[in-house]
Protein backbone atom coordinates (compact mmCIF):
# COMPACT_ATOMS: atom_id res chain seq x y z
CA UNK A 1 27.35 5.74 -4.17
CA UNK A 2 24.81 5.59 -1.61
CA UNK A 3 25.46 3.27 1.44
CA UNK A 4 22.02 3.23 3.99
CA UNK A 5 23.03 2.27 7.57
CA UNK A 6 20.67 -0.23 9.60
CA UNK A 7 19.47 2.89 11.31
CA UNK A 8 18.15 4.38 7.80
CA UNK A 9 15.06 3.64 6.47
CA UNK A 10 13.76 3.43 3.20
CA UNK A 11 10.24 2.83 1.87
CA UNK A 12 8.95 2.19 -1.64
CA UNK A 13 5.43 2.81 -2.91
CA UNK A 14 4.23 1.05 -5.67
CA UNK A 15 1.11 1.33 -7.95
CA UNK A 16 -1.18 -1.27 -7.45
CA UNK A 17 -1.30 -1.46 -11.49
CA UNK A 18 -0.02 -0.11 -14.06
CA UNK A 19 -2.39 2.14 -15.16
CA UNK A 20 -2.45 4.16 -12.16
CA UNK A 21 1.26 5.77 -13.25
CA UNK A 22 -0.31 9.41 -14.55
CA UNK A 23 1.81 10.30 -17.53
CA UNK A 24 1.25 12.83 -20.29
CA UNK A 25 3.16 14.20 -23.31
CA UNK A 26 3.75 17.40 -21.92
CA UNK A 27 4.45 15.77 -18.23
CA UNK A 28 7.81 14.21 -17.14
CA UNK A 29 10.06 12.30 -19.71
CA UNK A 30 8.94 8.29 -19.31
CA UNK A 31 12.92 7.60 -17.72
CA UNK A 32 11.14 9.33 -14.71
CA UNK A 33 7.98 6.95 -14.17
CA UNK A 34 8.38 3.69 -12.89
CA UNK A 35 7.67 1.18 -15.31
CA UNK A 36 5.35 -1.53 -14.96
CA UNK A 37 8.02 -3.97 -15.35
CA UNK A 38 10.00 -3.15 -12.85
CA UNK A 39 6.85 -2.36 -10.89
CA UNK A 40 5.98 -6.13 -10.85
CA UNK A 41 9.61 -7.04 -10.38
CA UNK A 42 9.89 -4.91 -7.00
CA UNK A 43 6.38 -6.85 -5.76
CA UNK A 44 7.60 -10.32 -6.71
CA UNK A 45 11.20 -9.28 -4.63
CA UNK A 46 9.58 -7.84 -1.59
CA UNK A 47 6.44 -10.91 -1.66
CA UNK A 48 9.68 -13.18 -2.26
CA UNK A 49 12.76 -11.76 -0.72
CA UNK A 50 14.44 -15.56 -0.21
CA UNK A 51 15.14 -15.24 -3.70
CA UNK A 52 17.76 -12.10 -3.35
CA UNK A 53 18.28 -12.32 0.48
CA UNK A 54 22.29 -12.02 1.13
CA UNK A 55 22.76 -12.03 -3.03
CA UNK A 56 24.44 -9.42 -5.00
CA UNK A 57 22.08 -8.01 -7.82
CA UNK A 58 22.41 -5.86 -10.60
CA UNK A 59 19.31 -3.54 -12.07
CA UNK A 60 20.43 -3.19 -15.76
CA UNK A 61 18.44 -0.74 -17.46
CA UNK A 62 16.69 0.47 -14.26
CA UNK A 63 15.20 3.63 -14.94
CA UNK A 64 14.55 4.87 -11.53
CA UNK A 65 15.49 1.74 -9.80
CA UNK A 66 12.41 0.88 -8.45
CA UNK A 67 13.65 -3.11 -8.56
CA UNK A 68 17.02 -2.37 -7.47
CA UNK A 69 15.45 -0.42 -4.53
CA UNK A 70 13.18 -2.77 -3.65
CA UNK A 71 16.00 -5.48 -4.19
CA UNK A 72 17.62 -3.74 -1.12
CA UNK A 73 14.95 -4.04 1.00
CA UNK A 74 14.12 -6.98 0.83
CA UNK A 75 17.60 -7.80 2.21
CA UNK A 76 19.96 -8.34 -1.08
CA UNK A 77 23.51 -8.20 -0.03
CA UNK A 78 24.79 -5.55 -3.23
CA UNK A 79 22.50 -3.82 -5.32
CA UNK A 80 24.07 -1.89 -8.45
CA UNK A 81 21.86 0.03 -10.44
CA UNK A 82 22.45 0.21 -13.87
CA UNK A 83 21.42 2.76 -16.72
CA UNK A 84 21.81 4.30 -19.89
């Protein structure tokens, strides 16, 4: 479990599309990219954060959690993150 303090902070850098995520057979295994789905998801959250704001939310299927994280900063009360 990982519990971030006010006094942390946490930052999340997106690609601006999906193409720009570099990936090649003989690179990383694709659990380790962040997919464009939850790309778009963590943009719409932090452009949109009255939708979570104070909520709990659960990633399911999250890969590297790159919605889940962003679901935290945009001010989301619980964030579990959820994977196979």
């Amino acid at each position: 479990e990982l519990t971030l303090s006010p006094a942390h902070q946490l930052s999340l850098a997106l690609p601006k599309d999906w193409r720009d995520i570099p990936y090649a057979r003989d690179g990383p295994p694709l659990w380790a990219a962040a997919w464009p789905s939850g790309t778009a998801t963590a943009l719409h959250l932090l452009e949109h954060p009255e939708l979570i704001a104070g909520k709990r939310v659960c990633d399911v299927g999250c890969g590297v959690g790159t919605a889940g994280i962003a679901a935290g900063l945009a001010g989301a009360r619980e964030v579990i993150l959820a994977d196979r």
